[in-house]
N, C-alpha and C. Protein backbone atom coordinates (compact mmCIF):
# COMPACT_ATOMS: atom_id res chain seq x y z
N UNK A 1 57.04 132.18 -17.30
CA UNK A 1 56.07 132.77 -16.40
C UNK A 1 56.47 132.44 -14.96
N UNK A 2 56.57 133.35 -14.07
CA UNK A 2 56.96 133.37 -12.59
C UNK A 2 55.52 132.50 -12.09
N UNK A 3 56.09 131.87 -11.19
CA UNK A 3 54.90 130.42 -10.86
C UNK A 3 54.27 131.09 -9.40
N UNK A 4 53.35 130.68 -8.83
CA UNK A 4 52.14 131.49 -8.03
C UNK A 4 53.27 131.63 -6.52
N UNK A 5 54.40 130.43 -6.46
CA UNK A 5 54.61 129.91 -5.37
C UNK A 5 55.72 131.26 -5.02
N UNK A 6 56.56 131.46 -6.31
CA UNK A 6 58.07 132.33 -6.02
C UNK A 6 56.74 133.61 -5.79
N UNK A 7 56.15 133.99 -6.29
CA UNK A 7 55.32 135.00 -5.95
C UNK A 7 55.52 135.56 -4.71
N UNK A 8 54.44 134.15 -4.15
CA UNK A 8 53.84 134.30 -2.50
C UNK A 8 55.17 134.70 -1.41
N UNK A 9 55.87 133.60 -2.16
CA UNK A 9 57.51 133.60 -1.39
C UNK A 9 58.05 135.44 -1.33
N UNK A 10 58.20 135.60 -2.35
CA UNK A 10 58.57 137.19 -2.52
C UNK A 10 58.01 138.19 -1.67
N UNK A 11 56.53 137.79 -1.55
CA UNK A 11 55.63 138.84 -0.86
C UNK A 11 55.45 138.90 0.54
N UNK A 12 56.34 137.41 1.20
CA UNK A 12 56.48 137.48 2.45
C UNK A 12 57.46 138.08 3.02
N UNK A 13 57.02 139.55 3.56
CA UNK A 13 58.28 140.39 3.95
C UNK A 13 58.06 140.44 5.71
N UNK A 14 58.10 139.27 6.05
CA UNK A 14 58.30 139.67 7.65
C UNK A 14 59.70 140.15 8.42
N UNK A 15 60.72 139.34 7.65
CA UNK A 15 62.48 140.13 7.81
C UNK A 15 62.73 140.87 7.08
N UNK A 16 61.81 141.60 6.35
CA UNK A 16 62.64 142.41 5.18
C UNK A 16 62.73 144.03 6.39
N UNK A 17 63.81 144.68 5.55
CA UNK A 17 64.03 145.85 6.47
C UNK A 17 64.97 145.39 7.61
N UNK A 18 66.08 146.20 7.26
CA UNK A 18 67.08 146.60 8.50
C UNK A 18 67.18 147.54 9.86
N UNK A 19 67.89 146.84 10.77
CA UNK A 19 67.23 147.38 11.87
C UNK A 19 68.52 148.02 12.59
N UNK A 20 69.83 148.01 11.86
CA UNK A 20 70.73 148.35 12.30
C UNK A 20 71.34 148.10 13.59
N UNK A 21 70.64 146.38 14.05
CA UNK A 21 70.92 145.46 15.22
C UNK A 21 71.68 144.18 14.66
N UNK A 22 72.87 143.62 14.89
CA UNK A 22 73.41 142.29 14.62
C UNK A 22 75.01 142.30 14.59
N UNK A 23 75.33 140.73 14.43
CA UNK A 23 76.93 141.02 15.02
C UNK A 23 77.39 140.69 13.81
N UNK A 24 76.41 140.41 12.20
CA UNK A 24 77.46 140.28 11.29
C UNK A 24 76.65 140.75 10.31
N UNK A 25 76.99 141.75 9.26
CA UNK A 25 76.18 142.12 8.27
C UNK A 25 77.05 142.48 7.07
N UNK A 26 76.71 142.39 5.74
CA UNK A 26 76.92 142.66 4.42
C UNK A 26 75.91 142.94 3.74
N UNK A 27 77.23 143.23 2.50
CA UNK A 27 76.17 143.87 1.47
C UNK A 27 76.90 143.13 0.11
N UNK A 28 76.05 142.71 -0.67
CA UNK A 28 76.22 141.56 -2.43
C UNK A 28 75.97 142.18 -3.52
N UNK A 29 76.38 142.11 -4.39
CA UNK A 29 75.86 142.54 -5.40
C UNK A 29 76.36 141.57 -6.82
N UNK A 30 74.92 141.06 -7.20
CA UNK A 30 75.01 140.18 -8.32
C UNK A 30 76.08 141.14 -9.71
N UNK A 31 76.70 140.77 -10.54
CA UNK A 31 77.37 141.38 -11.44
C UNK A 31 77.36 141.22 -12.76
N UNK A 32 75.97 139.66 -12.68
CA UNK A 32 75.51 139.06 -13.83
C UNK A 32 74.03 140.32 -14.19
N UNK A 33 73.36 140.66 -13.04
CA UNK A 33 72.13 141.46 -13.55
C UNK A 33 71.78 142.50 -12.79
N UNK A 34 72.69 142.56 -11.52
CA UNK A 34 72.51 144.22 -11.02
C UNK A 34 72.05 143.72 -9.80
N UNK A 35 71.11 142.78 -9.09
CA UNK A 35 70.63 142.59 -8.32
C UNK A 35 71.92 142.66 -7.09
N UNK A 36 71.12 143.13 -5.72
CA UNK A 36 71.81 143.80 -4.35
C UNK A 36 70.62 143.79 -3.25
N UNK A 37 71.77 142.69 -2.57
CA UNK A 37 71.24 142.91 -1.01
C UNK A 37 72.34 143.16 -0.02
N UNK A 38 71.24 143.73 0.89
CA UNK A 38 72.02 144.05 2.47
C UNK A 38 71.52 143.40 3.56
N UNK A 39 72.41 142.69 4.43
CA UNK A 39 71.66 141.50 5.25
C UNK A 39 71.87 141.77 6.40
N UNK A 40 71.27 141.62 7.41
CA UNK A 40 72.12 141.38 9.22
C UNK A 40 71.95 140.01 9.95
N UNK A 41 72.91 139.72 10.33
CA UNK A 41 72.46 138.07 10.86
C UNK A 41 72.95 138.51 12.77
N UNK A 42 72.30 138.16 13.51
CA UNK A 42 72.47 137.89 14.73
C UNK A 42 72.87 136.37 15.14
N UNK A 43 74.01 136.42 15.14
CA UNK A 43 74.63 135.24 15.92
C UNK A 43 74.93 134.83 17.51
N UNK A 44 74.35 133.97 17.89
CA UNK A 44 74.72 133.62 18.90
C UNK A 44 75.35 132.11 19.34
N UNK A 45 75.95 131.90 20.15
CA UNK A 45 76.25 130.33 20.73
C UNK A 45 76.39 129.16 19.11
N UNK A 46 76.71 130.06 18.18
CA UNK A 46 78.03 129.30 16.96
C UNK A 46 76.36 128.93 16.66
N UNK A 47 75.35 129.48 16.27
CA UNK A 47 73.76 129.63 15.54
C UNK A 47 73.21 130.69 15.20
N UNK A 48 72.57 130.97 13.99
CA UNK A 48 72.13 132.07 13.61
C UNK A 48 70.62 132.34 14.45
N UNK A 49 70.61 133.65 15.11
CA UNK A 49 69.05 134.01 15.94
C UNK A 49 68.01 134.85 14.77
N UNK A 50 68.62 135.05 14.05
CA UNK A 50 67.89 136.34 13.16
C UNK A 50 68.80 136.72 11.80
N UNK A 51 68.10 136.90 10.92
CA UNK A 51 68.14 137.52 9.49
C UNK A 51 67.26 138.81 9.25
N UNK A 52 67.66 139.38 9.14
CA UNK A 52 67.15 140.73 8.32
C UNK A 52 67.80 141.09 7.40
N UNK A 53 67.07 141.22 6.17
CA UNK A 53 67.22 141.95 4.75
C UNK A 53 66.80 142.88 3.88
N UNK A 54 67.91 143.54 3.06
CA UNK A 54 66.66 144.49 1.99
C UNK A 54 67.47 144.04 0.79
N UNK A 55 66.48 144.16 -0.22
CA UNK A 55 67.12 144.03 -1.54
C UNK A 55 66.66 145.35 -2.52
N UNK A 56 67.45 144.92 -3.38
CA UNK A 56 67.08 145.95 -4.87
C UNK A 56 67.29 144.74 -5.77
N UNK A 57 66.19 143.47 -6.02
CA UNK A 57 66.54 142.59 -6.88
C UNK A 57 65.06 142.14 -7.59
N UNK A 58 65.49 141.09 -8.47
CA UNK A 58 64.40 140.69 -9.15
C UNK A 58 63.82 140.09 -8.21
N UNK A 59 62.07 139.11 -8.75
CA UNK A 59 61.62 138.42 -7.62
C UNK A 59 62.11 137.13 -7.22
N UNK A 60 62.75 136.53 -7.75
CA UNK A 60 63.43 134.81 -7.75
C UNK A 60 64.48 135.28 -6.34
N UNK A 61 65.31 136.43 -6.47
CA UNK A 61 65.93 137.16 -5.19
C UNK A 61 65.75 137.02 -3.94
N UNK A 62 64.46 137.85 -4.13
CA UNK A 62 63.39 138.02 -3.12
C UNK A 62 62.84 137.30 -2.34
N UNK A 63 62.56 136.19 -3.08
CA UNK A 63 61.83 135.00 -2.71
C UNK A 63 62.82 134.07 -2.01
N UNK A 64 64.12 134.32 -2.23
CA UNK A 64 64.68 133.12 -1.96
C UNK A 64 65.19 133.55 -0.70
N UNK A 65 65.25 135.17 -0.66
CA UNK A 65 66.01 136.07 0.63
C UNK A 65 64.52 135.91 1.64
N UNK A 66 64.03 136.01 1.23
CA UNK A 66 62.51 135.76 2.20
C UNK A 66 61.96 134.58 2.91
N UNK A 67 62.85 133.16 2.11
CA UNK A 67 62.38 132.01 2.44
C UNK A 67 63.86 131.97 3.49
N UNK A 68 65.02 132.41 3.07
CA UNK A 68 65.82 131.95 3.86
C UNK A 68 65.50 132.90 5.39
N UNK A 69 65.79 134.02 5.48
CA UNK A 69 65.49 134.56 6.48
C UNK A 69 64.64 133.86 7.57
N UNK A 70 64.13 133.19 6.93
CA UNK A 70 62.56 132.37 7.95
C UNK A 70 63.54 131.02 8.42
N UNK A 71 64.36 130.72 7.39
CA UNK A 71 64.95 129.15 7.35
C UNK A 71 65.68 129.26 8.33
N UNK A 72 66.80 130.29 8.15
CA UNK A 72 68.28 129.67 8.85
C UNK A 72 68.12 130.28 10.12
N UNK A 73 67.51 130.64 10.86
CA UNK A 73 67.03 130.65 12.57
C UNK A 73 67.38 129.46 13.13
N UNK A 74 67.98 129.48 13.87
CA UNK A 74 68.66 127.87 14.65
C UNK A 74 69.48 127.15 14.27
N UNK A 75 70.00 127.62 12.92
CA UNK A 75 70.65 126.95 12.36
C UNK A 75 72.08 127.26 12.89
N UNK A 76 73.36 126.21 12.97
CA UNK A 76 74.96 126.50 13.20
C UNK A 76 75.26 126.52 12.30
N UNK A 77 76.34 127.11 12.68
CA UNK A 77 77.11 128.02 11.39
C UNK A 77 77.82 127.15 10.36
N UNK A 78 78.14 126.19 11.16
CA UNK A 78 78.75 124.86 10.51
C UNK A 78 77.95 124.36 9.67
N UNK A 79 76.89 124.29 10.14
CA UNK A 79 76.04 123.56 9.37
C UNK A 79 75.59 124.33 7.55
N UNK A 80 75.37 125.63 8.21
CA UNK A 80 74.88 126.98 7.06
C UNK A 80 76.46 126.73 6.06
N UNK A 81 77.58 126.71 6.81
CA UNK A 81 78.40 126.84 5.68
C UNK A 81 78.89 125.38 4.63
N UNK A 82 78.73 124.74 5.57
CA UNK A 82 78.54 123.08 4.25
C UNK A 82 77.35 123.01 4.01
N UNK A 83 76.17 123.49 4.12
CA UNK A 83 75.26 123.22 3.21
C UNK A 83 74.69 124.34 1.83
N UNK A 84 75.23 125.69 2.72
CA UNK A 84 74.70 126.61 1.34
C UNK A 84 76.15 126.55 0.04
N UNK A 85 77.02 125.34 0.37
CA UNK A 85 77.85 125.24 -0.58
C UNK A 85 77.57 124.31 -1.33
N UNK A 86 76.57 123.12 -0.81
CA UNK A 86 76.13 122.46 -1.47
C UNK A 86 74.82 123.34 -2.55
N UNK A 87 74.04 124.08 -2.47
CA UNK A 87 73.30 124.66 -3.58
C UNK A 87 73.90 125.50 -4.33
N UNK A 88 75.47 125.55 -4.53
CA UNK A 88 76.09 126.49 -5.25
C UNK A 88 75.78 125.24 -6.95
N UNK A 89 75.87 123.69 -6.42
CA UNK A 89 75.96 123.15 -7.22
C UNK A 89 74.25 122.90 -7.73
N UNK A 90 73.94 123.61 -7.69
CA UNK A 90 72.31 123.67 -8.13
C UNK A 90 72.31 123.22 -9.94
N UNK A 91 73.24 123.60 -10.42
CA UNK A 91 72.65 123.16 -12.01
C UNK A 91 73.88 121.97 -11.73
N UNK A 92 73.94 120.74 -11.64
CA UNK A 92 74.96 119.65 -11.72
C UNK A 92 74.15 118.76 -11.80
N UNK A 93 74.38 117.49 -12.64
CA UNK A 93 73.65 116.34 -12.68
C UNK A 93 72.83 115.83 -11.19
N UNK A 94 73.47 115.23 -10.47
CA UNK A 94 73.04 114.38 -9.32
C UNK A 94 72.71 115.79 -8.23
N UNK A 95 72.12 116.72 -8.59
CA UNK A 95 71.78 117.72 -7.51
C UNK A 95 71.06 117.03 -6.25
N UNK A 96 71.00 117.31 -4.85
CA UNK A 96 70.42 116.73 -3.44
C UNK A 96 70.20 118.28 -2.75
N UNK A 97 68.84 118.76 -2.26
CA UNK A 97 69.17 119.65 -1.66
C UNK A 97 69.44 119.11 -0.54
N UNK A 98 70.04 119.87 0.38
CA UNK A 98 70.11 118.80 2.09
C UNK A 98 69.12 118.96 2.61
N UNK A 99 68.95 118.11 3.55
CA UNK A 99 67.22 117.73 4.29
C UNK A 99 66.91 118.88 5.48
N UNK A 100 67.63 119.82 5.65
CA UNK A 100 67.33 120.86 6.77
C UNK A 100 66.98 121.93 5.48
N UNK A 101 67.52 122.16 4.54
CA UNK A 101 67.01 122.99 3.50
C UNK A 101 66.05 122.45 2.13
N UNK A 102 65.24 121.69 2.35
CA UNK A 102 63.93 121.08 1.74
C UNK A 102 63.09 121.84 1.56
N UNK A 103 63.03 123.16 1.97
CA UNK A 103 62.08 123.94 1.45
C UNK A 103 62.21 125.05 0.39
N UNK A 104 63.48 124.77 0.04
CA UNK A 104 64.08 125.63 -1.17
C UNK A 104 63.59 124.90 -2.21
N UNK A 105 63.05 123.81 -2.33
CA UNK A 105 62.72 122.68 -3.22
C UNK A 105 62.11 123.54 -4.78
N UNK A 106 60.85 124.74 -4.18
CA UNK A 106 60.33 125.01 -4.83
C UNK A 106 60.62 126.32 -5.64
N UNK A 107 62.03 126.50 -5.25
CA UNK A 107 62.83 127.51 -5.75
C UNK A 107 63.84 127.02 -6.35
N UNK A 108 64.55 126.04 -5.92
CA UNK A 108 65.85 125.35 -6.49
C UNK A 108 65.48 124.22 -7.60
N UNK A 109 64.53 124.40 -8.77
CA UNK A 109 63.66 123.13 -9.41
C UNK A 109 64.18 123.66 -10.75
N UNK A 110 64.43 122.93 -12.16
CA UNK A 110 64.68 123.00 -13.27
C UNK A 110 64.19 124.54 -14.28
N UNK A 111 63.04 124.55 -13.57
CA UNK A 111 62.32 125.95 -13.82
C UNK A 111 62.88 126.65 -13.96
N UNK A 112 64.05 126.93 -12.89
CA UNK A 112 64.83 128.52 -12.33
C UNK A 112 66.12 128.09 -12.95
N UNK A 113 66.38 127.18 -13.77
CA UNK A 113 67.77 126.46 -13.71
C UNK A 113 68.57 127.81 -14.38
N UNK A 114 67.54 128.89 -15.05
CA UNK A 114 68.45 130.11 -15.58
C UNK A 114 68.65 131.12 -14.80
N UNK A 115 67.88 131.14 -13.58
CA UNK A 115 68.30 131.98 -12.63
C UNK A 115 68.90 131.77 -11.47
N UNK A 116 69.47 131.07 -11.03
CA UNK A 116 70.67 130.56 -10.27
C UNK A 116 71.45 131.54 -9.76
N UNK A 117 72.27 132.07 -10.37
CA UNK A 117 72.32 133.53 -10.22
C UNK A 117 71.82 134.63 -8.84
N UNK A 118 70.68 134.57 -9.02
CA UNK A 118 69.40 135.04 -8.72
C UNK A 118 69.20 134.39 -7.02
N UNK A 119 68.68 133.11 -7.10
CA UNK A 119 68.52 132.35 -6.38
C UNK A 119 69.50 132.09 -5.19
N UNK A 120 70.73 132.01 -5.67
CA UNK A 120 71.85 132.03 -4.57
C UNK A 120 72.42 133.22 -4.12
N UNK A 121 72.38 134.16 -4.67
CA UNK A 121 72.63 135.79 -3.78
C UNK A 121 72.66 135.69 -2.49
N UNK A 122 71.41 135.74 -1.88
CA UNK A 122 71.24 135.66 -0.31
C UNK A 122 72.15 134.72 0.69
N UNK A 123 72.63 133.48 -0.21
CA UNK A 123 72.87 132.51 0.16
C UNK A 123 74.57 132.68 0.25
N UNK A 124 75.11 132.86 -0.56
CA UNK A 124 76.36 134.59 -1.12
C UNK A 124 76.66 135.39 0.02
N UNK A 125 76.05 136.25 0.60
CA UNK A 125 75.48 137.11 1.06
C UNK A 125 75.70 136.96 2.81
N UNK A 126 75.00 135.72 2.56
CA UNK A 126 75.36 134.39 4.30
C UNK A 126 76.70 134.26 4.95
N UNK A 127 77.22 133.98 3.42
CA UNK A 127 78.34 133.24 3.44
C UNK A 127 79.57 134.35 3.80
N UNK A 128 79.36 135.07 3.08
CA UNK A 128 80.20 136.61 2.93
C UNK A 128 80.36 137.32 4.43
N UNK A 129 79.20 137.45 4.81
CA UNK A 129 78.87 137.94 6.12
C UNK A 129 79.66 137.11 7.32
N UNK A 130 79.75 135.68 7.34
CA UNK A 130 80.17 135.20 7.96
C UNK A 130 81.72 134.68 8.34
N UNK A 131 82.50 135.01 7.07
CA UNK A 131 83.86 135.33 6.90
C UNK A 131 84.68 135.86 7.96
């Protein structure tokens, strides 16, 4: 059963929708279940200013493209790229999320441990874009 929280997460679409404004954008597509997003990140001064997204995915997707969008605002790039490599290792014994991304907590938890997949797309997606 999808828990009240990935819900709420999902339903917060304040970045969702592209605006065809930003200096780095892609497009993902999961190959385990079909799920696809398209992202735009506005970079400035080696920090992300903005995320905008759309998906065609399940809600664990959604939720996680919805929480990040809000997250990685201020964040350096340095920082985004050693840490969303650290949640690649999301199913590994001694998992740590890092302490600037603590709010994935309630997405990255044993619960979802089968959708992983799912969960890291956006995060995919970041990474891809920023290449």
């Amino acid at each position: 059963m999808i828990s009240k929280d990935i819900i709420k997460l999902a339903s917060s679409s304040n970045n969702f929708g592209l605006k065809n404004s930003y200096s780095h954008k892609t497009s993902l597509k999961n190959s385990l279940c079909g799920d696809k997003i398209t992202l735009e990140l506005i970079v400035k001064n080696k920090k992300v200013s903005s995320m905008r997204y759309e998906t065609e995915a399940c809600i664990y997707c959604e939720a996680s493209a919805s929480l990040l969008s809000k997250k990685i605002k201020n964040l350096y790039l340095k920082d985004i790229k050693k840490d969303f490599l650290i949640l690649k290792n999301f199913n590994k014994k001694n998992f740590k999320i890092p302490r600037n991304l603590s709010v994935f907590k309630k997405l990255f938890s044993s619960d979802n441990l089968s959708r992983i997949k799912c969960l890291i797309l956006p995060f995919n997606a970041v990474l891809k874009a920023l290449k």
